[in-house]
C-alpha atoms as a PDB file:
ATOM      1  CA  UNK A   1     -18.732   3.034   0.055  1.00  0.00           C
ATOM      2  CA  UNK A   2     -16.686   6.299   0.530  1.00  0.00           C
ATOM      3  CA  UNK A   3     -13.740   7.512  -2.128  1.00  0.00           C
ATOM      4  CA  UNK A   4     -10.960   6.189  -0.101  1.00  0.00           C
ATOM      5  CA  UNK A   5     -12.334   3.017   0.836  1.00  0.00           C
ATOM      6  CA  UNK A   6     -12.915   2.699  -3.465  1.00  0.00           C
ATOM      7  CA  UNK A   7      -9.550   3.625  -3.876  1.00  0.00           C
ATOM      8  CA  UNK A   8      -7.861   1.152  -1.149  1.00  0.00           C
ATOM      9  CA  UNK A   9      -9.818  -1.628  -2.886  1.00  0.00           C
ATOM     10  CA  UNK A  10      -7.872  -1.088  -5.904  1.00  0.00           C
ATOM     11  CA  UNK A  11      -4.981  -1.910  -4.274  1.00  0.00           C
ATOM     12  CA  UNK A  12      -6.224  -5.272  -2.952  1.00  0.00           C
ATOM     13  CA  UNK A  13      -4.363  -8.376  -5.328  1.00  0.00           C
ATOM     14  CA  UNK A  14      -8.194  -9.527  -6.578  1.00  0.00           C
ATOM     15  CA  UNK A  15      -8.702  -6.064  -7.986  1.00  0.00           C
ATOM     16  CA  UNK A  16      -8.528  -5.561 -11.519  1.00  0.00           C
ATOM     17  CA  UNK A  17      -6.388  -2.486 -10.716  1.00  0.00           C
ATOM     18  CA  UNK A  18      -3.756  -4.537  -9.750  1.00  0.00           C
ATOM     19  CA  UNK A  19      -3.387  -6.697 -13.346  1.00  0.00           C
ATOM     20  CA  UNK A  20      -0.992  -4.591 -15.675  1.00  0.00           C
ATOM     21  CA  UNK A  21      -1.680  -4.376 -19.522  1.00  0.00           C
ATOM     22  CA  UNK A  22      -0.802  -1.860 -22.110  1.00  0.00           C
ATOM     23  CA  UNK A  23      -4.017  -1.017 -23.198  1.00  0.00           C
ATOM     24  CA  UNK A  24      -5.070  -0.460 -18.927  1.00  0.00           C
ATOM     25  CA  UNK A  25      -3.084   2.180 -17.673  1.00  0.00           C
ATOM     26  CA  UNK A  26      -5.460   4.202 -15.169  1.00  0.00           C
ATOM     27  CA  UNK A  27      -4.839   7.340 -13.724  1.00  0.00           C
ATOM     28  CA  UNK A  28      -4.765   5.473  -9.863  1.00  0.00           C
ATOM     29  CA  UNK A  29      -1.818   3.606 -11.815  1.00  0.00           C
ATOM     30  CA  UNK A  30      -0.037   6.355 -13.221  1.00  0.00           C
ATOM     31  CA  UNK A  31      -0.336   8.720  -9.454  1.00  0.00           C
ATOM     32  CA  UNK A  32       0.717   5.500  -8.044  1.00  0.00           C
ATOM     33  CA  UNK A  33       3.800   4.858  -9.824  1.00  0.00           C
ATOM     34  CA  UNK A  34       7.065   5.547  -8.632  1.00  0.00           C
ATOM     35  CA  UNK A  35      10.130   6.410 -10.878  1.00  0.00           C
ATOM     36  CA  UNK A  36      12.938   3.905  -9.671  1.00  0.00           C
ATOM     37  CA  UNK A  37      17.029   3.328 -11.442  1.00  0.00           C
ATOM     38  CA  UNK A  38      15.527   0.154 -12.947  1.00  0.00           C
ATOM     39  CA  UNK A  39      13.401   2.507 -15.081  1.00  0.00           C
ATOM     40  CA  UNK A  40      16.370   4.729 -16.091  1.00  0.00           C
ATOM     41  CA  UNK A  41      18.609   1.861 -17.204  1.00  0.00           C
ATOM     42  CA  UNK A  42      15.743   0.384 -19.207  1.00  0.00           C
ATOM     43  CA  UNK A  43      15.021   3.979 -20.970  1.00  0.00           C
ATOM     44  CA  UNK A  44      18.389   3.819 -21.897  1.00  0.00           C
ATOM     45  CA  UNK A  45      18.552   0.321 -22.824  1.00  0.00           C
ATOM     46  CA  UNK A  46      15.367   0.594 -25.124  1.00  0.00           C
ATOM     47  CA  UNK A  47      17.025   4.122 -26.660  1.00  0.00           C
ATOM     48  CA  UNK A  48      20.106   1.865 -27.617  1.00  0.00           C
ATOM     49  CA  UNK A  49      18.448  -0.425 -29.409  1.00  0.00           C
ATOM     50  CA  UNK A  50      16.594   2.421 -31.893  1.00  0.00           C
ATOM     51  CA  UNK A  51      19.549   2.649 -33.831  1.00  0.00           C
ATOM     52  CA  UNK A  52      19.693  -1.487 -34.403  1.00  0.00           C
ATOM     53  CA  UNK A  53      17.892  -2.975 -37.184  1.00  0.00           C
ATOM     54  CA  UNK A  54      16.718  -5.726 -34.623  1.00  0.00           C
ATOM     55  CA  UNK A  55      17.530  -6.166 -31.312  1.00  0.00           C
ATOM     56  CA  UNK A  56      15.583  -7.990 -28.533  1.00  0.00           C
ATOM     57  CA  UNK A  57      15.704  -6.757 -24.963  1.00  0.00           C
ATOM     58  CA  UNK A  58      14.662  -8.670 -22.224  1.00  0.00           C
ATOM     59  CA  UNK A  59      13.103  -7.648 -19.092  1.00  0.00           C
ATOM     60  CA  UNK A  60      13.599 -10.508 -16.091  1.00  0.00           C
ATOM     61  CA  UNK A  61      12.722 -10.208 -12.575  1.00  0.00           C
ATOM     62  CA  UNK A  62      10.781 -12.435  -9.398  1.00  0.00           C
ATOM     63  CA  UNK A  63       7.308 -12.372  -8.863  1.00  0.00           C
ATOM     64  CA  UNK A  64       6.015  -8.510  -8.371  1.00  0.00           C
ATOM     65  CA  UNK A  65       8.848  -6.883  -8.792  1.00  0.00           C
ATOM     66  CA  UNK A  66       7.049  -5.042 -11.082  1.00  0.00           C
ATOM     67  CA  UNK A  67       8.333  -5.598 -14.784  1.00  0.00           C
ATOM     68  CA  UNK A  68       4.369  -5.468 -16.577  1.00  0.00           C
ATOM     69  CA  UNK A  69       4.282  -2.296 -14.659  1.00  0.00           C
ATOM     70  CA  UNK A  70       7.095  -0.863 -15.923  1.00  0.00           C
ATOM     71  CA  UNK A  71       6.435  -1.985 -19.555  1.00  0.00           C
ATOM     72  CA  UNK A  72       2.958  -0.970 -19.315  1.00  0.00           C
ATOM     73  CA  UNK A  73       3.914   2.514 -17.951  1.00  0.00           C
ATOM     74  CA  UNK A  74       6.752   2.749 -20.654  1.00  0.00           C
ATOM     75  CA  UNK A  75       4.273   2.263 -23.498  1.00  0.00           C
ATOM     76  CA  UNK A  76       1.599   4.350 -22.488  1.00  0.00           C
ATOM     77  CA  UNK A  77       4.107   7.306 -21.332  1.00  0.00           C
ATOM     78  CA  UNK A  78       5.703   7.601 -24.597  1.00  0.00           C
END
């Protein structure tokens, strides 16, 4: 199988590629990724709540829209 053939497959829904996790973050993910508002706001959300002694934020969303993604990327960026 050629490189870009391997590399279309890991866009496929069955691919592993496609499940987000923390401890998962490729490089294919991280070239992939694109750096949206939603990921601003949260940034500044998440730098808020440093200064709290507890705070829970929550991260809600439909299907795909990306939120383990965006978590995952988050955690592994920082």
């Amino acid at each position: 199988m050629c490189k870009l053939v391997e590399e279309l497959q890991k866009l496929k829904k069955s691919s592993n590629e496609s499940i987000d996790n923390e401890q998962n973050f490729s490089d294919f993910k991280k070239y992939m990724h694109v750096k949206r508002q939603v990921e601003k706001d949260l940034e500044a959300i998440i730098n808020l709540t440093k200064s709290c002694p507890k705070a829970l934020v929550l991260v809600c969303g439909n299907v795909g829209d990306g939120k383990s993604h965006l978590l995952s990327y988050l955690k592994n960026e920082k």
